[in-house]
C-alpha atoms as a PDB file:
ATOM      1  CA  UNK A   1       0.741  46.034 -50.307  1.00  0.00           C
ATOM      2  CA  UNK A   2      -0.579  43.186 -48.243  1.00  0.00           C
ATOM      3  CA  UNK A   3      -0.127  39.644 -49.632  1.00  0.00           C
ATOM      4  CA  UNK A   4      -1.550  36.253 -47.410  1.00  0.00           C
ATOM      5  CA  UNK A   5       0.089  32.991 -49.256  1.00  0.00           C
ATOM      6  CA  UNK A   6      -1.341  29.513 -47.961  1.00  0.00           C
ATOM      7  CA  UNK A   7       0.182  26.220 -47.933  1.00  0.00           C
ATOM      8  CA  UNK A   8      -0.210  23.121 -46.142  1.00  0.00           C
ATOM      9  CA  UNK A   9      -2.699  21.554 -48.521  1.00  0.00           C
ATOM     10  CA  UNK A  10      -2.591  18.322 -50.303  1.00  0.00           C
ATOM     11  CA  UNK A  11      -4.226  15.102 -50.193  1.00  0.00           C
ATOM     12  CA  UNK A  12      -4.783  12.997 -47.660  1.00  0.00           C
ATOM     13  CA  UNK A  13      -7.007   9.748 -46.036  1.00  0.00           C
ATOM     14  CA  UNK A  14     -10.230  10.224 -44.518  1.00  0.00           C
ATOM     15  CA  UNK A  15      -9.147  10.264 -40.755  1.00  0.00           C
ATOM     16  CA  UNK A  16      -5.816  11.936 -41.337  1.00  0.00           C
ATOM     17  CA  UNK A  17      -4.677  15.589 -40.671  1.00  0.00           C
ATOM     18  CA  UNK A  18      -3.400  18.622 -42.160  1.00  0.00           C
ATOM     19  CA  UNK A  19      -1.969  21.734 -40.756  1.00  0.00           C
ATOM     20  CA  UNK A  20      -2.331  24.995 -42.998  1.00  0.00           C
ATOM     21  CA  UNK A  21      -0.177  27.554 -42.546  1.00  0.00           C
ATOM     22  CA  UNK A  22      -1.254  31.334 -43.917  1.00  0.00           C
ATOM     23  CA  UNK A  23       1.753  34.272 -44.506  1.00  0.00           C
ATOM     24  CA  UNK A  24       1.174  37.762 -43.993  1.00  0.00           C
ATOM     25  CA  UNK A  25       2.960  40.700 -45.963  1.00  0.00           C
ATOM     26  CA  UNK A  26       2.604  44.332 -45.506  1.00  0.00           C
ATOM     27  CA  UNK A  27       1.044  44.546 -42.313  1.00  0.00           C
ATOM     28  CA  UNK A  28       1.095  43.171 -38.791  1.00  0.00           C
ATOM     29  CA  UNK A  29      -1.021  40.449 -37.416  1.00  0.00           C
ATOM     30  CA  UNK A  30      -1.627  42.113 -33.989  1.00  0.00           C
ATOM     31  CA  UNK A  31      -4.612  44.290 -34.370  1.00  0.00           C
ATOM     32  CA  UNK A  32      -6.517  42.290 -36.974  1.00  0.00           C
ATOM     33  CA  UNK A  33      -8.916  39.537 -37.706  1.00  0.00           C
ATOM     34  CA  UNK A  34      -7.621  36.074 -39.763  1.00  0.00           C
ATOM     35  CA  UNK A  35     -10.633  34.213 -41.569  1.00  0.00           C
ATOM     36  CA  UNK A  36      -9.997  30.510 -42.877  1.00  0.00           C
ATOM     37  CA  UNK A  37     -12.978  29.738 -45.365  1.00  0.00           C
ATOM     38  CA  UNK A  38     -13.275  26.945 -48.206  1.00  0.00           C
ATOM     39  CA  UNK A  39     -15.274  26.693 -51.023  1.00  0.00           C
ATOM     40  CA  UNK A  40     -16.062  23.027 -52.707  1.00  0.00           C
ATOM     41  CA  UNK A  41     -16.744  22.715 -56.765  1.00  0.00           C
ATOM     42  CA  UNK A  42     -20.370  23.848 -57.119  1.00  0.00           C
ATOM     43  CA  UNK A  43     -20.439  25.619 -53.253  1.00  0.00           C
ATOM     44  CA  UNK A  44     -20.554  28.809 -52.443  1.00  0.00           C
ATOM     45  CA  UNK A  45     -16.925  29.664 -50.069  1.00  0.00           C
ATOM     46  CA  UNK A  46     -17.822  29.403 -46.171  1.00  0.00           C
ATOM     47  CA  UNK A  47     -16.651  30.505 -43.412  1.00  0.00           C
ATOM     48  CA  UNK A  48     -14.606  27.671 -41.130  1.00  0.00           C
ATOM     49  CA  UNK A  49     -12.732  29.546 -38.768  1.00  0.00           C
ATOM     50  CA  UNK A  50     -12.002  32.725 -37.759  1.00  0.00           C
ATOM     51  CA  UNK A  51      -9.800  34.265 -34.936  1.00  0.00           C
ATOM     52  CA  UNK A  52      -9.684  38.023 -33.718  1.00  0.00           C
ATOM     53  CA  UNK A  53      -6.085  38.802 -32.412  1.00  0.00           C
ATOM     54  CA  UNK A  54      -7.264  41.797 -30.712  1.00  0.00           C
ATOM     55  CA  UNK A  55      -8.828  39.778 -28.201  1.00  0.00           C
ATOM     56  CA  UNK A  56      -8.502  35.990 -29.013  1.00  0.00           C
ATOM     57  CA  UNK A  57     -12.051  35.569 -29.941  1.00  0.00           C
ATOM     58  CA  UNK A  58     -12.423  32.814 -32.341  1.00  0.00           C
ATOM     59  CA  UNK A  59     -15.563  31.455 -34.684  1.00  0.00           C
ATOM     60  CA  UNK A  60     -15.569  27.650 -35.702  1.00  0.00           C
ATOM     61  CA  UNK A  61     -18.521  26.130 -38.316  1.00  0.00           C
ATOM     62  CA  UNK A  62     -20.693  23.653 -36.491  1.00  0.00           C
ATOM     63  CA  UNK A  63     -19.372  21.036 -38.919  1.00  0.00           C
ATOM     64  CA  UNK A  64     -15.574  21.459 -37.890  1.00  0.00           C
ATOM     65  CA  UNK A  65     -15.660  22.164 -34.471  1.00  0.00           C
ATOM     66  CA  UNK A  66     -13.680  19.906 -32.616  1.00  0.00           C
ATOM     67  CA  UNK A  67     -11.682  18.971 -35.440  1.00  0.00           C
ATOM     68  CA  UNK A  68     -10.065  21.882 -36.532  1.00  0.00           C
ATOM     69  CA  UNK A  69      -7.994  24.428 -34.500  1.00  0.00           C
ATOM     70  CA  UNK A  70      -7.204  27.941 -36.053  1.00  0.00           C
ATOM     71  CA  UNK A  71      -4.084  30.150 -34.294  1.00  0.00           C
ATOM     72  CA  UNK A  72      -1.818  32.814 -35.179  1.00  0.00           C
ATOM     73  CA  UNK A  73       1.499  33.670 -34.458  1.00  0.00           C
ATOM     74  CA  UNK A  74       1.714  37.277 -34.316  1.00  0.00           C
ATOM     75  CA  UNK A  75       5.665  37.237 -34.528  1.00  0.00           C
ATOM     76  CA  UNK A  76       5.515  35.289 -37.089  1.00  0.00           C
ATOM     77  CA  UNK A  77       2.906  37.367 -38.834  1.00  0.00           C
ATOM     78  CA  UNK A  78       0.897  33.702 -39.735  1.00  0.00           C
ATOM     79  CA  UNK A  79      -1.984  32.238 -39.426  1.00  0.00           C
ATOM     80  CA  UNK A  80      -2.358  28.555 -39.037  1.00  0.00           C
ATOM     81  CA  UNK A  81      -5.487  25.753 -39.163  1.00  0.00           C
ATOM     82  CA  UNK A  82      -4.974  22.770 -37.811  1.00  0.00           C
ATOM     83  CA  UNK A  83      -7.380  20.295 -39.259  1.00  0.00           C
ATOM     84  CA  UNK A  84      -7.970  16.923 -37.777  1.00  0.00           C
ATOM     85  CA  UNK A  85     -10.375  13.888 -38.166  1.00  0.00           C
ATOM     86  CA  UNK A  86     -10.451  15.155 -41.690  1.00  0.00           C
ATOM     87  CA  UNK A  87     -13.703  13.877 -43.633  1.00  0.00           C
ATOM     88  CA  UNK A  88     -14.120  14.064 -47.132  1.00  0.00           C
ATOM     89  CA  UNK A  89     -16.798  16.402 -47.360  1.00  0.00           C
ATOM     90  CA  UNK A  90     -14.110  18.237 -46.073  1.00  0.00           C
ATOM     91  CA  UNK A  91     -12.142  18.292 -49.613  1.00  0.00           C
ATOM     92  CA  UNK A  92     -12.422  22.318 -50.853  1.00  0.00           C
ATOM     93  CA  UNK A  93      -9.758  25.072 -51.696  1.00  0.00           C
ATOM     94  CA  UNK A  94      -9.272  26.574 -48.410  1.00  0.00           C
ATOM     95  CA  UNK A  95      -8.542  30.428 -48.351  1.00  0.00           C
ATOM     96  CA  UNK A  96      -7.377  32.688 -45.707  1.00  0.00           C
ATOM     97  CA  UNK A  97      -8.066  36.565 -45.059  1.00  0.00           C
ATOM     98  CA  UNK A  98      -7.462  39.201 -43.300  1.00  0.00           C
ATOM     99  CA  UNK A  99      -9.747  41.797 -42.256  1.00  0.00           C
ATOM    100  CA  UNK A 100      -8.251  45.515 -41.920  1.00  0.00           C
ATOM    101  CA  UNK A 101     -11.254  47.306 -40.848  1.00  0.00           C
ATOM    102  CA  UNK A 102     -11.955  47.880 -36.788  1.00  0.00           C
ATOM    103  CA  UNK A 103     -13.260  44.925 -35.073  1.00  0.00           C
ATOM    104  CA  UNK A 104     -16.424  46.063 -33.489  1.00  0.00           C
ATOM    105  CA  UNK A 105     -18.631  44.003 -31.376  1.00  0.00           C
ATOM    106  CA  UNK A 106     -20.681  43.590 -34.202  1.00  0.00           C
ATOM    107  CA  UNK A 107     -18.533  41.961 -36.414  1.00  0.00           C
ATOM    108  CA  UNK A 108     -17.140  39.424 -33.050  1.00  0.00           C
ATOM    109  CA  UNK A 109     -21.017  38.215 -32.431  1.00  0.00           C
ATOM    110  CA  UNK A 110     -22.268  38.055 -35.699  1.00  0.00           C
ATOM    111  CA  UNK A 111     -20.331  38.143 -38.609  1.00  0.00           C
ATOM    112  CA  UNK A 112     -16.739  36.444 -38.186  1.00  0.00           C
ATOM    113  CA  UNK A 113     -17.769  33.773 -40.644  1.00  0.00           C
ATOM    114  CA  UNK A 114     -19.168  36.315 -43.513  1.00  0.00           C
ATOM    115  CA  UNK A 115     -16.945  36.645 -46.573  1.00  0.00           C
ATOM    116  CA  UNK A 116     -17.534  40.517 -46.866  1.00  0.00           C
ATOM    117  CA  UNK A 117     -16.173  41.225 -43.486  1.00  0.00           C
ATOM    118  CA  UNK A 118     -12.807  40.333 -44.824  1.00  0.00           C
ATOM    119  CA  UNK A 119     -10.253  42.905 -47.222  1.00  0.00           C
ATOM    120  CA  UNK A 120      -7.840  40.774 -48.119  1.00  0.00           C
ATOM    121  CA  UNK A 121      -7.370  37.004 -49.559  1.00  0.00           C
ATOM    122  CA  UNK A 122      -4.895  34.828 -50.509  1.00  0.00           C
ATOM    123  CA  UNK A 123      -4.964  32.913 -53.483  1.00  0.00           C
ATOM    124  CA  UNK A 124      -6.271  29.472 -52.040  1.00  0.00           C
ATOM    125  CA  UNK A 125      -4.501  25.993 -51.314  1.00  0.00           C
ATOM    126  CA  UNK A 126      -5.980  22.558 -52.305  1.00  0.00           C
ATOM    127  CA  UNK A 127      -7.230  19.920 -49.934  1.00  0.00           C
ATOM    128  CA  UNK A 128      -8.571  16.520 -51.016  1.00  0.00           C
ATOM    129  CA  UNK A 129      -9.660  13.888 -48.540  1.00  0.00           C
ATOM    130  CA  UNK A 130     -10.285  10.295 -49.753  1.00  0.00           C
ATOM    131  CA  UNK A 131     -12.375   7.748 -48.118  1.00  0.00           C
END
C-alpha cells in the first residue's frame, strides 16, 4: 500500500524559506513522477512543481519559478520542495503525489501540473506566510 507523508510546513515571514520534505511507502521513487500542488481556502489545488525521475524532467508554475526548487532522493524514497522568497499569496496546504502510471511524452509536455495525472496523495502540510 503506498503512503506519501509531508512535513516541513509551518509559518513563516514574507521573505523567509521553507523546505518540504515528502515520504514514500510501498514503492520506489525511481521510475515515477512526484507532483507538489497547493490549494488556498476558496482555490481550487494547483499544480507547483513536478519532477519525472525517469528522466529529470521537471514542471514549475510561472508564479514560483525561481523561488522554489523541487528534488528527490531516490535512496531515500523522498521528495523535497525547497521554497524560497516565500510570498504570502503563497500561504496554502501543500500536497505531494505520486503518479504510478507510465510517463509518456504526453503527460512530460502537457500535463505534469494536472491533478488527475497523479494516483496517489498525501494528506497535506500547512504553510502560512505573513507579511
Amino acid at each position: 500500500e503506498v503512503h506519501l507523508v509531508e512535513s516541513g510546513g509551518g509559518q513563516v515571514q514574507a521573505g523567509g524559506s521553507l523546505r518540504l520534505s515528502c515520504a514514500a511507502s510501498g514503492f520506489t521513487f525511481d521510475d515515477h513522477a512526484i507532483g507538489w500542488f497547493r490549494q488556498a481556502p476558496g482555490k481550487e489545488r494547483e499544480g507547483v512543481s513536478c519532477i519525472s525521475n525517469t528522466d529529470g524532467n521537471t514542471y514549475y508554475a510561472d508564479s514560483v519559478k525561481g523561488r522554489f526548487s523541487i528534488s528527490s532522493d531516490n535512496a531515500k524514497n523522498t521528495a523535497y520542495l525547497q521554497m524560497n522568497a516565500l510570498k504570502p499569496e503563497d500561504t496554502a496546504v501543500y500536497f505531494c503525489a505520486v503518479r504510478e502510471r507510465v510517463i509518456t511524452p504526453q503527460y512530460i509536455e502537457n500535463s505534469m501540473h494536472l491533478n488527475h495525472e497523479y494516483d496517489y496523495w498525501g494528506q497535506g502540510t500547512q504553510v502560512t506566510v505573513s507579511s
